[in-house]
PDB file of N, CA and C in Angstrom:
ATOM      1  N   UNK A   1      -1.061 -47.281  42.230  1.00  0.00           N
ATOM      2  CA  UNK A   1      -2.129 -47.200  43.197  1.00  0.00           C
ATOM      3  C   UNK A   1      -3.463 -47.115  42.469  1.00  0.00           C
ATOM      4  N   UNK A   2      -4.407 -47.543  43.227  1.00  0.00           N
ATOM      5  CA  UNK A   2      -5.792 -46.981  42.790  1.00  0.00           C
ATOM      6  C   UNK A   2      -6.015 -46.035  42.308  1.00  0.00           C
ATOM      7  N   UNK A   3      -7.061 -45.570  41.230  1.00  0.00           N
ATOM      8  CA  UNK A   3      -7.483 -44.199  40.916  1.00  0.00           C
ATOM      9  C   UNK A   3      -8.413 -44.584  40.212  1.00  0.00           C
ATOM     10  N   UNK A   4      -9.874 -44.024  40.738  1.00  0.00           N
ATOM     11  CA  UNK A   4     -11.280 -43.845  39.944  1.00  0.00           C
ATOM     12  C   UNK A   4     -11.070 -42.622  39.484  1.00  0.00           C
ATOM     13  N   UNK A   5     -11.420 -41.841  38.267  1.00  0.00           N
ATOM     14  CA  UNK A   5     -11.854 -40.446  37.693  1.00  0.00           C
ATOM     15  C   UNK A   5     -12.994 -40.709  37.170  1.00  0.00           C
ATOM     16  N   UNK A   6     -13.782 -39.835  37.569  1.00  0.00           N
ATOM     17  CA  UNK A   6     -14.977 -39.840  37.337  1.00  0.00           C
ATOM     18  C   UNK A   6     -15.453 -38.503  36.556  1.00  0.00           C
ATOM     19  N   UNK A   7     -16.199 -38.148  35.503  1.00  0.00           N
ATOM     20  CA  UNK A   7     -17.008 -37.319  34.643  1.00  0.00           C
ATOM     21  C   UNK A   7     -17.908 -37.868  33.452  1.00  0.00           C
ATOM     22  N   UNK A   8     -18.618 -36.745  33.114  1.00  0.00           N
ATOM     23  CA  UNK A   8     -19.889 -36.918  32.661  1.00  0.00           C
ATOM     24  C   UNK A   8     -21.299 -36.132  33.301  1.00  0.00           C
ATOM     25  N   UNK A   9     -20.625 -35.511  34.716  1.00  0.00           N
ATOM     26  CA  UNK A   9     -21.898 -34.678  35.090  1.00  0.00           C
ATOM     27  C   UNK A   9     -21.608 -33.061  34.614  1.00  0.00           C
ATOM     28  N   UNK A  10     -22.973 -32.842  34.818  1.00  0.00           N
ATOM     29  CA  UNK A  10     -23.378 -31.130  34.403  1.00  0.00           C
ATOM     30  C   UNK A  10     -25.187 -31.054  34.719  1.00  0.00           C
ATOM     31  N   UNK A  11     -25.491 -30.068  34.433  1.00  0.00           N
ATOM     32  CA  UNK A  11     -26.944 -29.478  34.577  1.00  0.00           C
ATOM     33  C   UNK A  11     -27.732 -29.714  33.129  1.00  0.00           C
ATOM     34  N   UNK A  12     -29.135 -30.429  33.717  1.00  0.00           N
ATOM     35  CA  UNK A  12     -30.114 -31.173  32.914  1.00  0.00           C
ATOM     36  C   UNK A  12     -31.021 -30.931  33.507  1.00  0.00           C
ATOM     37  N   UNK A  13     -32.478 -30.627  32.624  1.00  0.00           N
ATOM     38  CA  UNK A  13     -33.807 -30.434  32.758  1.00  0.00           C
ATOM     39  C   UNK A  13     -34.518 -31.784  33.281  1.00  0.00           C
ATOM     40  N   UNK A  14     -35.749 -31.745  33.919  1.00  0.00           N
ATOM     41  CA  UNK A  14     -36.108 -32.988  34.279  1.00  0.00           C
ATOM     42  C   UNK A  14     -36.655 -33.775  33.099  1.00  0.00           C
ATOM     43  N   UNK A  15     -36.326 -34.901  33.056  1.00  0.00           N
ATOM     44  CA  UNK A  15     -36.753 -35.746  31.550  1.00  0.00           C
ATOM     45  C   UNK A  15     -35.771 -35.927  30.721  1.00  0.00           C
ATOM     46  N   UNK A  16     -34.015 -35.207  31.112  1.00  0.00           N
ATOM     47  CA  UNK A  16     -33.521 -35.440  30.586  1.00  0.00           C
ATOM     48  C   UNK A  16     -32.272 -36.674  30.501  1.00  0.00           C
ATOM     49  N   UNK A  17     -31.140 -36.811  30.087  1.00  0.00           N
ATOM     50  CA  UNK A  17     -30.516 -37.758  30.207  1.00  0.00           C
ATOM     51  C   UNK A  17     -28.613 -37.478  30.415  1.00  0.00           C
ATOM     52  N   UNK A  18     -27.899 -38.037  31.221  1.00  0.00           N
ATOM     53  CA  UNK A  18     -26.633 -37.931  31.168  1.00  0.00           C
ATOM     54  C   UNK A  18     -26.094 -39.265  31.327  1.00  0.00           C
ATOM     55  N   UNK A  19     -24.647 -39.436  30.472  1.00  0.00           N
ATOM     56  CA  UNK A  19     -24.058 -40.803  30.995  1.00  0.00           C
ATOM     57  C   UNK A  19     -22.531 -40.773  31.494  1.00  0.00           C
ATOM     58  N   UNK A  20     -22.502 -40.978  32.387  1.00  0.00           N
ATOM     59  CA  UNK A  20     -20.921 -40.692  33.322  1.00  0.00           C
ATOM     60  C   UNK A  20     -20.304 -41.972  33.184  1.00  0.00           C
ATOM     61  N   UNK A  21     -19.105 -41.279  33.179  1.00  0.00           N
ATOM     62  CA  UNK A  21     -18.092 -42.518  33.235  1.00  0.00           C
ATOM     63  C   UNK A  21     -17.267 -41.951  34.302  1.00  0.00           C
ATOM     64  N   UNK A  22     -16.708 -43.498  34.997  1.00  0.00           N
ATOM     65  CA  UNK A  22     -15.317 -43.747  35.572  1.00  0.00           C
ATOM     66  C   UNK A  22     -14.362 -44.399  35.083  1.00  0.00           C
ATOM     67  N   UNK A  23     -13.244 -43.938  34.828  1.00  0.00           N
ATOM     68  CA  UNK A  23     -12.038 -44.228  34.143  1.00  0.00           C
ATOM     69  C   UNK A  23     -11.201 -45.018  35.469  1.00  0.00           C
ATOM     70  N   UNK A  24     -10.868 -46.548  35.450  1.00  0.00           N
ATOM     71  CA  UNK A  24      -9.799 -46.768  36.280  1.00  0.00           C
ATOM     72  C   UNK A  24      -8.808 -47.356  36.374  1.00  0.00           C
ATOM     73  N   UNK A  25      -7.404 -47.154  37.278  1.00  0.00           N
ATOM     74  CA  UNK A  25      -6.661 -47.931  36.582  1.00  0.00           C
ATOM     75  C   UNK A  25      -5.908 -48.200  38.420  1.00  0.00           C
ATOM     76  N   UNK A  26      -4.821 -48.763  38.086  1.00  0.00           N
ATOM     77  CA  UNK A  26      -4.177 -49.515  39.264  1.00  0.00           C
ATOM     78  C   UNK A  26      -4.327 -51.145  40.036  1.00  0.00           C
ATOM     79  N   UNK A  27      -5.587 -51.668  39.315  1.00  0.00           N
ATOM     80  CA  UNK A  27      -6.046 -52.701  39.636  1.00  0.00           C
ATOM     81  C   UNK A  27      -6.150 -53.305  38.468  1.00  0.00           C
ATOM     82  N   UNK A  28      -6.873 -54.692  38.262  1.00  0.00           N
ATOM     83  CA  UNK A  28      -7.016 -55.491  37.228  1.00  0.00           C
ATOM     84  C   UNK A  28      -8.654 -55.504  37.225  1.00  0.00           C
ATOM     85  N   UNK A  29      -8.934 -54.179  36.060  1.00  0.00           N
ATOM     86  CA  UNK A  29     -10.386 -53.840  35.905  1.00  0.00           C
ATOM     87  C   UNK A  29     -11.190 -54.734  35.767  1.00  0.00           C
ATOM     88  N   UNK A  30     -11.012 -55.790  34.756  1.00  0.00           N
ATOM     89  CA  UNK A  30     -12.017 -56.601  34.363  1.00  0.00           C
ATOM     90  C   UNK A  30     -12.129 -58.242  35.546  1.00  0.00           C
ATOM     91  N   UNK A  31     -11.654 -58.096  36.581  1.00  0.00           N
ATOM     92  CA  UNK A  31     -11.961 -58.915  37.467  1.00  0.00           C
ATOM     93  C   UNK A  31     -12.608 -58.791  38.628  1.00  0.00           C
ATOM     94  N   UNK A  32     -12.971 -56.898  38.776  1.00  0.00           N
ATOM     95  CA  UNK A  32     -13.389 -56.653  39.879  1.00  0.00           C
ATOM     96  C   UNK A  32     -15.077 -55.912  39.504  1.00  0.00           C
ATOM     97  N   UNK A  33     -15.886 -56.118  40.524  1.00  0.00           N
ATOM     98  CA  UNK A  33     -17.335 -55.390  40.733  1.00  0.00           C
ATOM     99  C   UNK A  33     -16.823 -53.850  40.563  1.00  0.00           C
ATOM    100  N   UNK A  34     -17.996 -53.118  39.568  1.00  0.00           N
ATOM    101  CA  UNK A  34     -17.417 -51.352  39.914  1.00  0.00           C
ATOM    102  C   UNK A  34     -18.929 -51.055  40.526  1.00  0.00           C
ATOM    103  N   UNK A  35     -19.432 -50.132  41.535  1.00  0.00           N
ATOM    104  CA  UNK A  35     -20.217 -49.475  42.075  1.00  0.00           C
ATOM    105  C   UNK A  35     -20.212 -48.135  41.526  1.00  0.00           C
ATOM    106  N   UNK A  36     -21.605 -47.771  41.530  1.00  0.00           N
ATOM    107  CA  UNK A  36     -22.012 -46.196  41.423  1.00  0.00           C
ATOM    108  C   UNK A  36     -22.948 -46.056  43.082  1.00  0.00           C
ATOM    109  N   UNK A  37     -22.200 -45.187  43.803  1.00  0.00           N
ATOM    110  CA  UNK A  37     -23.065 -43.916  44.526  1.00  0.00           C
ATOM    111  C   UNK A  37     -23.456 -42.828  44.710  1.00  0.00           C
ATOM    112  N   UNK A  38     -24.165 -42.197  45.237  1.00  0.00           N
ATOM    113  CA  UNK A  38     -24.351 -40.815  44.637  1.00  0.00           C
ATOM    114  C   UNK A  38     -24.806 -39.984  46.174  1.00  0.00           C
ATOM    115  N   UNK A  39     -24.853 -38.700  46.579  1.00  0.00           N
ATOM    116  CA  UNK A  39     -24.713 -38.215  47.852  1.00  0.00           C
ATOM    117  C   UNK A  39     -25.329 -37.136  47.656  1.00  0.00           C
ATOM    118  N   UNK A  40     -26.503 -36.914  47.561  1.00  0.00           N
ATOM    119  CA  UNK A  40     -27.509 -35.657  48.211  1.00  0.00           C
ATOM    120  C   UNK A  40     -27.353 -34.905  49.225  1.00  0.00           C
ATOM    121  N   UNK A  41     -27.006 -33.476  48.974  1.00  0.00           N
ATOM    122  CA  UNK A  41     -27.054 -32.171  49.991  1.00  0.00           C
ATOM    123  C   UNK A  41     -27.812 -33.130  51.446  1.00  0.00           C
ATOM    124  N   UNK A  42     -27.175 -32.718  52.568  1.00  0.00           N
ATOM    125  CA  UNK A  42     -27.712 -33.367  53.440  1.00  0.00           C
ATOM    126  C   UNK A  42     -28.147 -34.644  53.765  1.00  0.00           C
ATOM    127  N   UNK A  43     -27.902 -35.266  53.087  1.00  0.00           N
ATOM    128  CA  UNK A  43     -27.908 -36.801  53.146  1.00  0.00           C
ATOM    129  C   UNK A  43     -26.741 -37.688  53.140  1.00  0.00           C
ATOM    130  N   UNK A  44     -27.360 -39.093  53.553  1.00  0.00           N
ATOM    131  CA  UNK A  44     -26.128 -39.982  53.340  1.00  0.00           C
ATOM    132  C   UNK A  44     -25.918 -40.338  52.126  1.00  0.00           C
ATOM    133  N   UNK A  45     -24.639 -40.697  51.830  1.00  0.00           N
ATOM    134  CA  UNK A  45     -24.264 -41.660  50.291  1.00  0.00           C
ATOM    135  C   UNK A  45     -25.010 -42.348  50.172  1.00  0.00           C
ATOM    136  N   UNK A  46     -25.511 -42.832  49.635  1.00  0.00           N
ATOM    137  CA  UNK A  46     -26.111 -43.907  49.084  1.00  0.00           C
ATOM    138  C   UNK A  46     -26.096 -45.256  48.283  1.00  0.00           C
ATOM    139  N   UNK A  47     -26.386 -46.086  47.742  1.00  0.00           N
ATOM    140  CA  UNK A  47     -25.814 -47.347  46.613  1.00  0.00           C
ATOM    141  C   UNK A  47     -26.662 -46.590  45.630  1.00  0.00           C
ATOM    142  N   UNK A  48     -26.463 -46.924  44.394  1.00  0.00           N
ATOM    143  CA  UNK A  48     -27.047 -46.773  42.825  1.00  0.00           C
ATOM    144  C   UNK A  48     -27.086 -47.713  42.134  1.00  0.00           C
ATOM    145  N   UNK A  49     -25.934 -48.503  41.481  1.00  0.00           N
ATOM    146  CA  UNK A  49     -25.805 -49.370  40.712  1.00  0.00           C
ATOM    147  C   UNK A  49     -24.694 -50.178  40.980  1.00  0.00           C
ATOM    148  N   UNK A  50     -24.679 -51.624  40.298  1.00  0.00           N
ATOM    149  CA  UNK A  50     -23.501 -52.433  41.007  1.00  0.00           C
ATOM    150  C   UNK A  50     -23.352 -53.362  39.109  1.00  0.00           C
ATOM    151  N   UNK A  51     -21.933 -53.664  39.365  1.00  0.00           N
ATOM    152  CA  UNK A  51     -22.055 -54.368  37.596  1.00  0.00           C
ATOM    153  C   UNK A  51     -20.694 -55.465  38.129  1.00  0.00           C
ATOM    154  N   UNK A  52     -20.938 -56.369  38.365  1.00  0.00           N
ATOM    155  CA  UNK A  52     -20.127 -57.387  38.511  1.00  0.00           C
ATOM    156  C   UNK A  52     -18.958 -57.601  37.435  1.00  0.00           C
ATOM    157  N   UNK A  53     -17.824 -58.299  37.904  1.00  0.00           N
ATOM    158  CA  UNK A  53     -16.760 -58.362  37.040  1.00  0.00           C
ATOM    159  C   UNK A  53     -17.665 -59.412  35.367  1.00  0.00           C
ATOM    160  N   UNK A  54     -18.839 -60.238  35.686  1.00  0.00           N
ATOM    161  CA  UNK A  54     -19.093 -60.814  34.633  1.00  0.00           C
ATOM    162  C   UNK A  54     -20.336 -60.368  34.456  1.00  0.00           C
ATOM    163  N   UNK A  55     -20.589 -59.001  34.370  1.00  0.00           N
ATOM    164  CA  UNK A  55     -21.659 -58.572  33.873  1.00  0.00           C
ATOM    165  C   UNK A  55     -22.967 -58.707  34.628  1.00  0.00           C
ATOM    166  N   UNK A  56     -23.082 -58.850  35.522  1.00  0.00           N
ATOM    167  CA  UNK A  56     -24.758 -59.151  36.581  1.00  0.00           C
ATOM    168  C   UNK A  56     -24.762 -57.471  36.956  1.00  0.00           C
ATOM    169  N   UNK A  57     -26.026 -57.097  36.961  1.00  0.00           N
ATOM    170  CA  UNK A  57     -26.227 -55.864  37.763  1.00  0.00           C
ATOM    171  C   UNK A  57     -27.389 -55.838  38.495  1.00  0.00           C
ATOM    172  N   UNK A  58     -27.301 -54.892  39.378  1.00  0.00           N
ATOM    173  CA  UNK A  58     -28.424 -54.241  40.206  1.00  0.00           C
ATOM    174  C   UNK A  58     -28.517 -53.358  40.226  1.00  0.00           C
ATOM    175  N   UNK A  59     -29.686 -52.467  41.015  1.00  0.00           N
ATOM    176  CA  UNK A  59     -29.822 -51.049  40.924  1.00  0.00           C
ATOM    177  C   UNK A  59     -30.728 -50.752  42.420  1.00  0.00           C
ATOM    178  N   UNK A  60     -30.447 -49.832  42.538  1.00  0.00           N
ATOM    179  CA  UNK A  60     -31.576 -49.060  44.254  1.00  0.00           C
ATOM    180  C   UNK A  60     -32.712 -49.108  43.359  1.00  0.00           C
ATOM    181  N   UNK A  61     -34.181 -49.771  44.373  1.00  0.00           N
ATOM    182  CA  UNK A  61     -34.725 -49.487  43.754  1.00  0.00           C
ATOM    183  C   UNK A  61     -35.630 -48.217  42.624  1.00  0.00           C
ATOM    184  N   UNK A  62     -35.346 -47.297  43.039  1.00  0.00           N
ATOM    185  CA  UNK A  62     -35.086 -45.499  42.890  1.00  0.00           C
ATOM    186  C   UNK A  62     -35.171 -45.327  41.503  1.00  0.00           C
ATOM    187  N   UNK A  63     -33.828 -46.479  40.181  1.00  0.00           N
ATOM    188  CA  UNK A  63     -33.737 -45.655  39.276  1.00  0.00           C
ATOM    189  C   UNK A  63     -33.812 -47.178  38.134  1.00  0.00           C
ATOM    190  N   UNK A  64     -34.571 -47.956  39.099  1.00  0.00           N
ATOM    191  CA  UNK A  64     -34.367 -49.447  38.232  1.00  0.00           C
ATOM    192  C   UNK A  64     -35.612 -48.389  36.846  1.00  0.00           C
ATOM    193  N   UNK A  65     -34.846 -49.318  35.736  1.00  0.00           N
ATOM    194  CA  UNK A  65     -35.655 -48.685  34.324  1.00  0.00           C
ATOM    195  C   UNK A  65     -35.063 -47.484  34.199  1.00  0.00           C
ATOM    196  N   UNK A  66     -34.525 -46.620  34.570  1.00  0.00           N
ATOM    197  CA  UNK A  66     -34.189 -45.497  34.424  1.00  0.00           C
ATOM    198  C   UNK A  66     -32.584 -45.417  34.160  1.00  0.00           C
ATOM    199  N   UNK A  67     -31.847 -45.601  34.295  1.00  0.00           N
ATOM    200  CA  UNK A  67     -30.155 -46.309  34.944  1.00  0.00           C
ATOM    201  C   UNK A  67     -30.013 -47.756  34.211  1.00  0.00           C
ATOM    202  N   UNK A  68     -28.803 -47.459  33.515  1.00  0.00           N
ATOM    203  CA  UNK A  68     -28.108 -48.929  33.044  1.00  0.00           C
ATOM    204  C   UNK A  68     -26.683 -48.727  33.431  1.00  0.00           C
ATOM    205  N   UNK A  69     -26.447 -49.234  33.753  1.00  0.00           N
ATOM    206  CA  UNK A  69     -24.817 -49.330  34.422  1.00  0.00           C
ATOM    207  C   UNK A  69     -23.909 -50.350  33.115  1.00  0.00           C
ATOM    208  N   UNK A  70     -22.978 -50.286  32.963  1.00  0.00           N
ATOM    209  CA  UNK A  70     -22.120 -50.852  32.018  1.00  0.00           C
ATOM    210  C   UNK A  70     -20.941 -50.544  31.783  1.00  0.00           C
ATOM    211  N   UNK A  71     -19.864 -51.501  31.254  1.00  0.00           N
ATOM    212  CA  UNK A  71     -18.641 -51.791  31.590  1.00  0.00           C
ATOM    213  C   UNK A  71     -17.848 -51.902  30.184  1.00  0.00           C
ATOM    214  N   UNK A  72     -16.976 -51.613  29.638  1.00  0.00           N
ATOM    215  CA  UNK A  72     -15.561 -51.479  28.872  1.00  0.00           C
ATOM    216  C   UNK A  72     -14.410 -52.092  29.478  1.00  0.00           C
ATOM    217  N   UNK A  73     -14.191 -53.227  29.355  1.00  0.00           N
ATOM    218  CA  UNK A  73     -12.956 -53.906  30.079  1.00  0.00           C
ATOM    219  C   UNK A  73     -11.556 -53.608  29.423  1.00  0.00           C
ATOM    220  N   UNK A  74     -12.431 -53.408  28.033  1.00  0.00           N
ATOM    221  CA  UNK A  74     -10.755 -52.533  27.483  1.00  0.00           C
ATOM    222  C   UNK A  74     -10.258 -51.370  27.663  1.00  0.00           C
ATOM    223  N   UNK A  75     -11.408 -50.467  27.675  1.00  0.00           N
ATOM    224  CA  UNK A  75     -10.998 -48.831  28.127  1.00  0.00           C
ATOM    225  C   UNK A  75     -10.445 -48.546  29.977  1.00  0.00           C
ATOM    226  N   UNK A  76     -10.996 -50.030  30.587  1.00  0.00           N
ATOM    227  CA  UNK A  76     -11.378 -49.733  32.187  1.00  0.00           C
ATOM    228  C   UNK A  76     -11.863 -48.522  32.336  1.00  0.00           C
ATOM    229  N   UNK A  77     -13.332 -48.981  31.867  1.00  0.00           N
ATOM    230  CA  UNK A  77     -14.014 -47.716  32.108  1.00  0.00           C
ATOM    231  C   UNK A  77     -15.435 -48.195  32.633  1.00  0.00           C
ATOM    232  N   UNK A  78     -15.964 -47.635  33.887  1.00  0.00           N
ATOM    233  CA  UNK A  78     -17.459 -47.860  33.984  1.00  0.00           C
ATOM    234  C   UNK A  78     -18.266 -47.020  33.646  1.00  0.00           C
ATOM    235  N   UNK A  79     -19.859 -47.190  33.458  1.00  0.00           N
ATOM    236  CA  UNK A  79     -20.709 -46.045  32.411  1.00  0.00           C
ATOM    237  C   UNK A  79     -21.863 -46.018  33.555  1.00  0.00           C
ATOM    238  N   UNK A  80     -22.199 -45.409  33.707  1.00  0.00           N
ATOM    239  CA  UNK A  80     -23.579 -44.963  33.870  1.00  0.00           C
ATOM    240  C   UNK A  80     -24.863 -43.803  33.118  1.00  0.00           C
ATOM    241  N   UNK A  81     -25.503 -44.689  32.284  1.00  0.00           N
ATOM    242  CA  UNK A  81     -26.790 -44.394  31.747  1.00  0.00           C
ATOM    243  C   UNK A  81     -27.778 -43.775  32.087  1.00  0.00           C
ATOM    244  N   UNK A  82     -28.058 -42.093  32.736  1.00  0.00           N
ATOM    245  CA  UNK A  82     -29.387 -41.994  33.217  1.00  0.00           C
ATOM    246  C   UNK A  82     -30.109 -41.405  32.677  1.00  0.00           C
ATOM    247  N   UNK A  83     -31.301 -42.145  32.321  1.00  0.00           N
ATOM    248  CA  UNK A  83     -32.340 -41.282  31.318  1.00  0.00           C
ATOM    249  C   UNK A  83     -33.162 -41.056  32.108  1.00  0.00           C
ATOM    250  N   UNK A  84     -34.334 -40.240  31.885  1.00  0.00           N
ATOM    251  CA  UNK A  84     -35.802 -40.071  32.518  1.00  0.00           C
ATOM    252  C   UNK A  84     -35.425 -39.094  33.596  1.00  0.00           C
ATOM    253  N   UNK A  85     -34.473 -37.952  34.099  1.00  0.00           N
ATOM    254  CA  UNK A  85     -34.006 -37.838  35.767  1.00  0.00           C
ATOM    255  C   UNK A  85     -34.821 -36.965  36.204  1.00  0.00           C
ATOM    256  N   UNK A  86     -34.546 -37.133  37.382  1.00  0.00           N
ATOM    257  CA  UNK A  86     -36.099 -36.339  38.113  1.00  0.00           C
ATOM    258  C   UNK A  86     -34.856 -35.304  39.266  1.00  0.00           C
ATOM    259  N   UNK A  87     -35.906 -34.431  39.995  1.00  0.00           N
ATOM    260  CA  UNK A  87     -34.931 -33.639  40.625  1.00  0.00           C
ATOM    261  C   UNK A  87     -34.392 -34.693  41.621  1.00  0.00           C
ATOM    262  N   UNK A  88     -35.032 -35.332  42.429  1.00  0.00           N
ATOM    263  CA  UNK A  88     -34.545 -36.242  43.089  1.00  0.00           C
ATOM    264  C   UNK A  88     -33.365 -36.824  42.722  1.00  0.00           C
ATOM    265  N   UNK A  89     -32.679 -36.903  41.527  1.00  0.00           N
ATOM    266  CA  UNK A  89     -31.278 -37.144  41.424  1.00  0.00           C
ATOM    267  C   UNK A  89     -30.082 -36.661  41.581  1.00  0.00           C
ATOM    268  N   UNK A  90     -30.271 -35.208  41.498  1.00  0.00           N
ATOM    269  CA  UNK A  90     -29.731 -34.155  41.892  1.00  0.00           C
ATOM    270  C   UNK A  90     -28.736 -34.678  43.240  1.00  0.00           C
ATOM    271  N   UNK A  91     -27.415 -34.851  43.051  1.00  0.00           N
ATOM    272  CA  UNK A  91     -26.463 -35.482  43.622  1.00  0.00           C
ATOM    273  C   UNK A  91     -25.139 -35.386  43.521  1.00  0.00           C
ATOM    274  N   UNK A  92     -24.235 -35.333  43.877  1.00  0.00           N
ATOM    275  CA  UNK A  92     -22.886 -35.765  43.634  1.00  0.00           C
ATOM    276  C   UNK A  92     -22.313 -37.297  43.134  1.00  0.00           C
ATOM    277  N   UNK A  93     -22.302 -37.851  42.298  1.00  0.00           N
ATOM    278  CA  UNK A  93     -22.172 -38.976  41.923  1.00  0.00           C
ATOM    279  C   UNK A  93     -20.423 -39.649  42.036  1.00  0.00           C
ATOM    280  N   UNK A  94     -20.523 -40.996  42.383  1.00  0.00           N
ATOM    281  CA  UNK A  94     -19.513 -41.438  43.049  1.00  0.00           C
ATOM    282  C   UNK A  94     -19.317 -42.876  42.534  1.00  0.00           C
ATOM    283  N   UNK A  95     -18.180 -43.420  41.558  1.00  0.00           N
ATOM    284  CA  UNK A  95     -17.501 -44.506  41.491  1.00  0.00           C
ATOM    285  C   UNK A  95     -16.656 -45.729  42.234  1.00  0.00           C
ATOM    286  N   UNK A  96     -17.286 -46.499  42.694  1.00  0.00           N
ATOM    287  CA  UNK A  96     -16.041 -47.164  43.452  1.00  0.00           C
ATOM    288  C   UNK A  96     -15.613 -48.462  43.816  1.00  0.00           C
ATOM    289  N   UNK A  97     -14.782 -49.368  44.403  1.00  0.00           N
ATOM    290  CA  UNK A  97     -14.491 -50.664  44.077  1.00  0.00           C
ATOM    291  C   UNK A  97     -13.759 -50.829  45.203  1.00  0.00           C
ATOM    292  N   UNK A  98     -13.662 -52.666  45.662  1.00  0.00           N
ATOM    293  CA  UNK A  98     -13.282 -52.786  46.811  1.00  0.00           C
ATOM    294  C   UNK A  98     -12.100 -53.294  46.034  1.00  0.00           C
ATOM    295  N   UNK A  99     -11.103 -53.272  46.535  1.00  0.00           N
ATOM    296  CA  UNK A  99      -9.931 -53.975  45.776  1.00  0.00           C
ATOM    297  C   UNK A  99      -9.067 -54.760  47.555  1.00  0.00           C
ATOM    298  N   UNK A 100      -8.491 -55.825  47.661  1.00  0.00           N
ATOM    299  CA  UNK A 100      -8.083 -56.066  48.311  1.00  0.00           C
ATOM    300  C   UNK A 100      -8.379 -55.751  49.750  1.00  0.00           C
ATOM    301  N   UNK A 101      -9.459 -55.546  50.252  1.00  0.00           N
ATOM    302  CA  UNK A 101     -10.835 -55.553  51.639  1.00  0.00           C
ATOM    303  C   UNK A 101     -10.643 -54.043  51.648  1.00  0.00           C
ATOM    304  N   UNK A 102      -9.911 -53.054  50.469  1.00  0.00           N
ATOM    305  CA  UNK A 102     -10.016 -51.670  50.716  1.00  0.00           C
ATOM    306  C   UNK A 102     -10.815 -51.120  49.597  1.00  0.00           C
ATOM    307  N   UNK A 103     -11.800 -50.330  50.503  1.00  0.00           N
ATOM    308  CA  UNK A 103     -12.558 -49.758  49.288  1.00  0.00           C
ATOM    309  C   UNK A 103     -12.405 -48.251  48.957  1.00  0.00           C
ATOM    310  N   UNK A 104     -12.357 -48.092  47.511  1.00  0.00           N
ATOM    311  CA  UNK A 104     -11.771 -46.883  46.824  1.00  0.00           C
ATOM    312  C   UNK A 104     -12.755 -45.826  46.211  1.00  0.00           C
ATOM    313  N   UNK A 105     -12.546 -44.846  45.965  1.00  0.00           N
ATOM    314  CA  UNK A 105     -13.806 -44.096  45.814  1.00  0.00           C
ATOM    315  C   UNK A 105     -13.003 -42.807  44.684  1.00  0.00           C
ATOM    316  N   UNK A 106     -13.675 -42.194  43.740  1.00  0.00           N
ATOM    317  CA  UNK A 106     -13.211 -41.122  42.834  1.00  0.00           C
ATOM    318  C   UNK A 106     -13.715 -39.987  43.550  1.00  0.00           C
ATOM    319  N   UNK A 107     -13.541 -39.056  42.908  1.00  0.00           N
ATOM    320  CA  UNK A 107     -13.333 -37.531  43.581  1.00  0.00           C
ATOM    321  C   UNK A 107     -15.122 -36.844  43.438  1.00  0.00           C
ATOM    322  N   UNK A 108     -15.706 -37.782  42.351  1.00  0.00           N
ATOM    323  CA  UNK A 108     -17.255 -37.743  41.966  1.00  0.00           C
ATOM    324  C   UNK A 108     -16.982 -36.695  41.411  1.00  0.00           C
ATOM    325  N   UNK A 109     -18.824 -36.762  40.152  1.00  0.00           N
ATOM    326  CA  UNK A 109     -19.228 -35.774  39.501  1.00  0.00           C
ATOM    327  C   UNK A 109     -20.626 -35.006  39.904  1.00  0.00           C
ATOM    328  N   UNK A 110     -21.014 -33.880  39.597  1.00  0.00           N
ATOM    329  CA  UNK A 110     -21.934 -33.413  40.222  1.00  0.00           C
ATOM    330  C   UNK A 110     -22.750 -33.573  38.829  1.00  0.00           C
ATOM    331  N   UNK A 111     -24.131 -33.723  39.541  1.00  0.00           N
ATOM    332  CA  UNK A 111     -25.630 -34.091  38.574  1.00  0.00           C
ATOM    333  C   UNK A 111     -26.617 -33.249  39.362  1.00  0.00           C
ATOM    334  N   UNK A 112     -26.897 -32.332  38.661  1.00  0.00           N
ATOM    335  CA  UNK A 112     -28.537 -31.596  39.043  1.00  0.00           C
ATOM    336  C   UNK A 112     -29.181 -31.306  37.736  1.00  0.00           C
ATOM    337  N   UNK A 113     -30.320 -31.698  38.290  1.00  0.00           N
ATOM    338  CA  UNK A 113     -31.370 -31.828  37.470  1.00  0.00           C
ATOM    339  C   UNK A 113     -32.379 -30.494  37.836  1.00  0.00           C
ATOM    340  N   UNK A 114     -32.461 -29.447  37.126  1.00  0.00           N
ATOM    341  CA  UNK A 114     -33.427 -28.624  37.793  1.00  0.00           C
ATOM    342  C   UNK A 114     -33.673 -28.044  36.035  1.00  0.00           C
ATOM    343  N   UNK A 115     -35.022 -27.440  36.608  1.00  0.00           N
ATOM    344  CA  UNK A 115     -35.989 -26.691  34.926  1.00  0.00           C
ATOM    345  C   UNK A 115     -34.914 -25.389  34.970  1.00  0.00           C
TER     346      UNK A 115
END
């Protein structure tokens, strides 16, 4: 079956930097898009970053320059890069992939950014 695991979060000052990974397996990693979302106290989920099975990405506009998203097809592992973070990132962060019109999601890592 599916399984995203996701870590790499903990507590960071503003200006500082963390890079999370999702580890996945059950699917055939290197053919599918992996997504990062992330879910603020009281808010909805959100999109973050997107990294296509051949490498194209995007980003919300929020953390473009800030956020590099990137991929290990051998480890099946996705990365996320965030430097510069502001409290505004302060989130639960979330891995995930549509595999067969079902979309899958990891258990997420938590990211706060506070002095």
């Amino acid at each position: 079956q599916v399984q995203l695991v996701e870590s790499g979060g903990g507590r960071v000052q503003p200006g500082g930097s963390l890079r999370l990974s999702c580890v996945a397996s059950g699917f055939i990693f290197s053919l599918y898009a992996m997504n990062w979302y992330r879910q603020a106290p009281g808010k909805e989920r959100e999109f973050v970053a997107r990294i296509t099975h051949d490498d194209a990405t995007n980003y919300v506009d929020s953390v473009k320059g800030r956020f590099t998203i990137s991929r290990d097809n051998v480890k099946k592992t996705v990365f996320l890069q965030m430097n510069s973070l502001k409290f505004e990132d302060t989130a639960v962060y979330y891995c995930n992939v549509i595999w067969r019109s079902s979309v899958f999601w990891g258990q997420g890592t938590q990211v706060t950014v506070s002095s």
